[in-house]
Structures are given as structure tokens and as C-alpha cells.
Protein backbone atom coordinates (compact mmCIF):
# COMPACT_ATOMS: atom_id res chain seq x y z
CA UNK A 1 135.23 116.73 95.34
CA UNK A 2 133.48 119.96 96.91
CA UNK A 3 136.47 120.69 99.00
CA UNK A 4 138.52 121.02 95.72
CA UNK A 5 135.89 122.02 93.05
CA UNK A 6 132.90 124.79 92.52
CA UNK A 7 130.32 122.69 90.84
CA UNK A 8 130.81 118.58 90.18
CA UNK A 9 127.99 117.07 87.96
CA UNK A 10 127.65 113.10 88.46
CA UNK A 11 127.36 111.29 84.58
CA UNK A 12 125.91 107.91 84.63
CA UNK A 13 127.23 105.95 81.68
CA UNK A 14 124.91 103.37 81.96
CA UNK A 15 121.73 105.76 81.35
CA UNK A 16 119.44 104.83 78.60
CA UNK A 17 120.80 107.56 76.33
CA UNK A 18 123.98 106.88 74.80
CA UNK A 19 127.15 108.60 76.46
CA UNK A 20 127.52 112.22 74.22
CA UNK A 21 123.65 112.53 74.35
CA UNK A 22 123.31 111.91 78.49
CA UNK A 23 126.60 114.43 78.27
CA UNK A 24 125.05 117.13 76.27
CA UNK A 25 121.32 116.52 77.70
CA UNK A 26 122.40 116.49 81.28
CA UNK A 27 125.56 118.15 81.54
CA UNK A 28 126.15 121.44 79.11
CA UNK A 29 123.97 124.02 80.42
CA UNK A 30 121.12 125.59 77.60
CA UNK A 31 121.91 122.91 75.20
CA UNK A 32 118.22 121.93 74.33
CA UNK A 33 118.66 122.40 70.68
CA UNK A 34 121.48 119.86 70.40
CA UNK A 35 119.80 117.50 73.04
CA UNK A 36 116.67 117.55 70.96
CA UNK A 37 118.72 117.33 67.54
CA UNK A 38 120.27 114.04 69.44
CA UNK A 39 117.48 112.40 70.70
CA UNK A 40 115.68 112.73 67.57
CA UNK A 41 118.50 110.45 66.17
CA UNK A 42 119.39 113.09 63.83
CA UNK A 43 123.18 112.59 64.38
CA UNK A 44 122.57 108.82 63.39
CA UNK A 45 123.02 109.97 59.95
CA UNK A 46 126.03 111.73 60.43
CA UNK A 47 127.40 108.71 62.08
CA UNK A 48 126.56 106.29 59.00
CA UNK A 49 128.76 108.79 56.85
CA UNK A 50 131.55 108.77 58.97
CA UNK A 51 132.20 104.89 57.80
CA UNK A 52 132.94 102.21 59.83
CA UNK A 53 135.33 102.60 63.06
CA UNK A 54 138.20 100.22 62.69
CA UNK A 55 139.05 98.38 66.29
CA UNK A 56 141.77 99.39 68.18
CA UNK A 57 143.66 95.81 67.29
CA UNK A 58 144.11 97.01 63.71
CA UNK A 59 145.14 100.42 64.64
CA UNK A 60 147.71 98.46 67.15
CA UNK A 61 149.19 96.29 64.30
CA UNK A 62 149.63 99.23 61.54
CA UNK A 63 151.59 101.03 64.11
CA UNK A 64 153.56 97.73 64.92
CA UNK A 65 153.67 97.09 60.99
CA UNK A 66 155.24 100.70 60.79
CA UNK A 67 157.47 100.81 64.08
CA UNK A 68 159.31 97.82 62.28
CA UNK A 69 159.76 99.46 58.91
CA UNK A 70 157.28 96.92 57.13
CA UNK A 71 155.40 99.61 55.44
CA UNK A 72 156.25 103.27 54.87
CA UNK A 73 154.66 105.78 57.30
CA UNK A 74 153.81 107.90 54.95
CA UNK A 75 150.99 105.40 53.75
CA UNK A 76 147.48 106.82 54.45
CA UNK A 77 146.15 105.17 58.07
CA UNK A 78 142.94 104.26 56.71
CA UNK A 79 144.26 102.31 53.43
CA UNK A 80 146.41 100.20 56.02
CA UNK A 81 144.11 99.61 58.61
CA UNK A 82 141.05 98.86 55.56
CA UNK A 83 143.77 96.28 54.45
CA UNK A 84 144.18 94.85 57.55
CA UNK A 85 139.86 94.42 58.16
CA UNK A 86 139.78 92.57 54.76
CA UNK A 87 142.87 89.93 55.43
CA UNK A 88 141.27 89.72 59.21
CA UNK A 89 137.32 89.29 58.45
CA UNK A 90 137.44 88.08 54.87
CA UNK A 91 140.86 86.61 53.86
CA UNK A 92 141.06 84.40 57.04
CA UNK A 93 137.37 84.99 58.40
CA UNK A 94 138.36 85.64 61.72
CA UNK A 95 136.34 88.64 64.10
CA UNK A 96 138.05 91.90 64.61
CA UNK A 97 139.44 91.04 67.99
CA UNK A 98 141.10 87.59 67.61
CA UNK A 99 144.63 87.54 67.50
CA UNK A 100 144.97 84.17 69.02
CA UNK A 101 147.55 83.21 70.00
CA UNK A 102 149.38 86.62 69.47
CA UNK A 103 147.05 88.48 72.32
CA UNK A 104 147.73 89.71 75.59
CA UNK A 105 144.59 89.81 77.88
CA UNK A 106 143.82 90.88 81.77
CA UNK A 107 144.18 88.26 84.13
CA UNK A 108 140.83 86.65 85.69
CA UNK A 109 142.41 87.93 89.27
CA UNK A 110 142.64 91.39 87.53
CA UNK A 111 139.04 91.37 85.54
CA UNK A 112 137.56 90.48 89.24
CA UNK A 113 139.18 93.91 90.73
CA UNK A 114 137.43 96.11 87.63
CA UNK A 115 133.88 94.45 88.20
CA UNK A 116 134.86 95.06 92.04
CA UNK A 117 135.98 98.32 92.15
CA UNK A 118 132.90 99.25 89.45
CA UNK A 119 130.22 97.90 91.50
CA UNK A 120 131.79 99.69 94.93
CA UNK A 121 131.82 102.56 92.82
CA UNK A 122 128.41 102.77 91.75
CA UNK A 123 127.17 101.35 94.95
CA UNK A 124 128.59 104.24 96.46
CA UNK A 125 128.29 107.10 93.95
CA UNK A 126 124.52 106.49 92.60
CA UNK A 127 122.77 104.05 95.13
CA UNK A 128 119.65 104.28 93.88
CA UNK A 129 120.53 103.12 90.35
CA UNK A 130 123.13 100.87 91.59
CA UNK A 131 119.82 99.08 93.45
CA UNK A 132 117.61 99.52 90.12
CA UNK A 133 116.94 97.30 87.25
CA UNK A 134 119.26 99.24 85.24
CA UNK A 135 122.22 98.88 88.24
CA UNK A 136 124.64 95.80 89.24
CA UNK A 137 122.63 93.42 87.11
CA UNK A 138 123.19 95.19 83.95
CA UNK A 139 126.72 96.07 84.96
CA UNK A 140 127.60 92.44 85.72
CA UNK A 141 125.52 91.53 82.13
CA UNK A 142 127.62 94.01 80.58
CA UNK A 143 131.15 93.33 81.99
CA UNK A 144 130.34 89.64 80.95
CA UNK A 145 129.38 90.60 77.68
CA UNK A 146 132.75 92.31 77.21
CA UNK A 147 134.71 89.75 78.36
CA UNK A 148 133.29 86.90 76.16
CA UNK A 149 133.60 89.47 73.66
CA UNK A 150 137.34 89.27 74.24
CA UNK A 151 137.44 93.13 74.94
CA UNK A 152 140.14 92.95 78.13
CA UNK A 153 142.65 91.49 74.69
CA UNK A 154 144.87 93.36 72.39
CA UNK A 155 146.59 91.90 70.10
CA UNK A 156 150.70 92.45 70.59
CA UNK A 157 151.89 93.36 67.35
CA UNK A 158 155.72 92.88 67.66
CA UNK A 159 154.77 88.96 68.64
CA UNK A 160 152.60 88.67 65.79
CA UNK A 161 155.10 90.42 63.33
CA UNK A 162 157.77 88.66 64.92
CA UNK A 163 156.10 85.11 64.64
CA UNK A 164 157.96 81.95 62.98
CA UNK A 165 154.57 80.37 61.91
CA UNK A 166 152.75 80.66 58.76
CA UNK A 167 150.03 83.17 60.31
CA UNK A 168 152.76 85.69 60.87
CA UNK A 169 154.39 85.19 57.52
CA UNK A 170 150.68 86.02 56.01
CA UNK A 171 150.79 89.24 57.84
CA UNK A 172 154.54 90.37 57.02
CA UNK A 173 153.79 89.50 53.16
CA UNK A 174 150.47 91.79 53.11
CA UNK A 175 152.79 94.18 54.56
CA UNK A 176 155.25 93.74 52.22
CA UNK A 177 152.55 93.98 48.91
CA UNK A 178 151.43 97.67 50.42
CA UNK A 179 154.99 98.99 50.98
CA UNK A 180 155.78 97.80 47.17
CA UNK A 181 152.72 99.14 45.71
CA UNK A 182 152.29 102.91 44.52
CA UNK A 183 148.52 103.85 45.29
CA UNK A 184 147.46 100.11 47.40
CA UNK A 185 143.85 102.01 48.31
């Protein structure tokens, strides 16, 4: 990197903070104020306000639900996508991130290069942590975590719109009730 750039500044994302508090603490020169303001879990609050971040699934089947014409695109995001989270969780009590079968996911052969190519990279970028407590264990921890978590999925939103079966019928008809209602939220 020096041969093409003045300064380069390493950020581990696995560091104890999380990843915009190690940015602004160790990164952004004279930025104590806002590292302080951070650390001291002030921002915590302004998170809470914020609501609730919707997965990227849900986000992935609006935009399928409005690439076929199933609801108007002038509908607010957030009322489709808070729609979406109640049929999901509450309507068929299913976690955000199962689609089954209507999912694509990585390949085992294809998960294996990511953890490869991660540990190699943090072997070779920070050794020291890479031979820590915090270092390949917690990466390998972590990268199984996410994969039982189903996080290498994503639902495919055409299949599931497109669907025969009674699941995807459930989804075109919720569809269908926002498109035909004036004010659904």
C-alpha cells in the first residue's frame, strides 16, 4: 500500500469496541470528544430511537414485490417492509432470515474459501492478534455463528413471488391487500 498511498491506517474489526467507535477512536485524528461521547454509550440512545433495522431479506422481497408490479412504488419502504416483519415473525412465526425453500445460500466449497482467505488475511495483516485470544478462535466462533445463523442466505424474491405453493400465494395476497389499501401503515 505505501508504494501507492501517503498514510494507510490498519482497522481491526474484531476489536472489543464496536466498528464506528474503533473507527472514530483509532482512526479520525482529534476526535476525543466523539470517542468519549461513544464509549460512554451515549449514542446507544440514539440508536434505540432510530427503531428496529429490518434485514436485508425483507428489503430484498419489497423490491421483488415492486419489480413485479405487486404493490405500487410509491408506497412508503418502511410500511412494506414493517408488513413484511409481521407476516414473517408473527403471522407464520418464522425468524427474519428463513425463506426456506425460496433461498439461495454460498456453497460449503465457497464458505471454506471466506474463512480461508480471512484467516490468511489476518494471519498476515495483524499477527499478533491473529495469535491472541481474540484472533482465529473467535474468527472461526464467529464465522460459525453466522453460518448457523443462516447469514451466507438471501432469500430470492422472484422464486418466492413466483411460487405455485400456498406459501407464495400468502405472500402475493399480502401484497395484493397493501396495493388495494389507501393509507396500509
Amino acid at each position: 500500500y505505501q508504494n501507492h498511498f501517503d498514510q494507510v491506517i490498519m482497522l481491526n474489526m474484531h476489536a472489543e469496541d464496536d466498528l464506528l467507535t474503533n473507527f472514530v477512536c483509532n482512526v479520525l485524528p482529534k476526535a476525543d470528544k466523539t470517542c468519549n461521547f461513544l464509549r460512554n454509550g451515549a449514542f446507544e440512545s440514539l440508536r434505540e430511537n432510530q427503531g428496529q433495522d429490518m434485514p436485508p431479506d425483507y428489503d430484498n422481497l419489497a423490491m421483488s414485490a415492486i419489480e413485479k408490479k405487486l404493490i405500487p412504488g410509491k408506497m412508503k419502504r418502511s410500511c412494506v417492509l414493517q408488513k413484511i416483519r409481521q407476516r414473517q415473525e408473527q403471522e407464520l412465526g418464522l425468524p427474519a432470515n428463513d425463506f426456506s425453500p425460496f433461498q439461495t445460500c454460498l456453497t460449503t466449497e465457497e464458505l471454506k474459501s471466506i474463512l480461508d482467505i480471512s484467516l490468511s488475511a489476518e494471519e498476515q495483516l495483524l499477527p499478533e492478534f491473529h495469535r491472541g485470544p481474540s484472533g482465529e478462535t473467535v474468527l472461526r466462533e464467529r464465522f460459525e455463528k453466522f453460518v448457523m445463523n443462516k447469514k451466507h442466505c438471501s432469500v430470492n424474491g422472484t422464486s418466492l413471488l413466483n411460487g405455485k405453493d400456498d406459501v407464495s400465494a400468502g405472500w402475493r395476497d399480502l401484497f395484493a391487500s397493501l396495493a388495494l389499501q389507501e393509507n396500509p401503515c
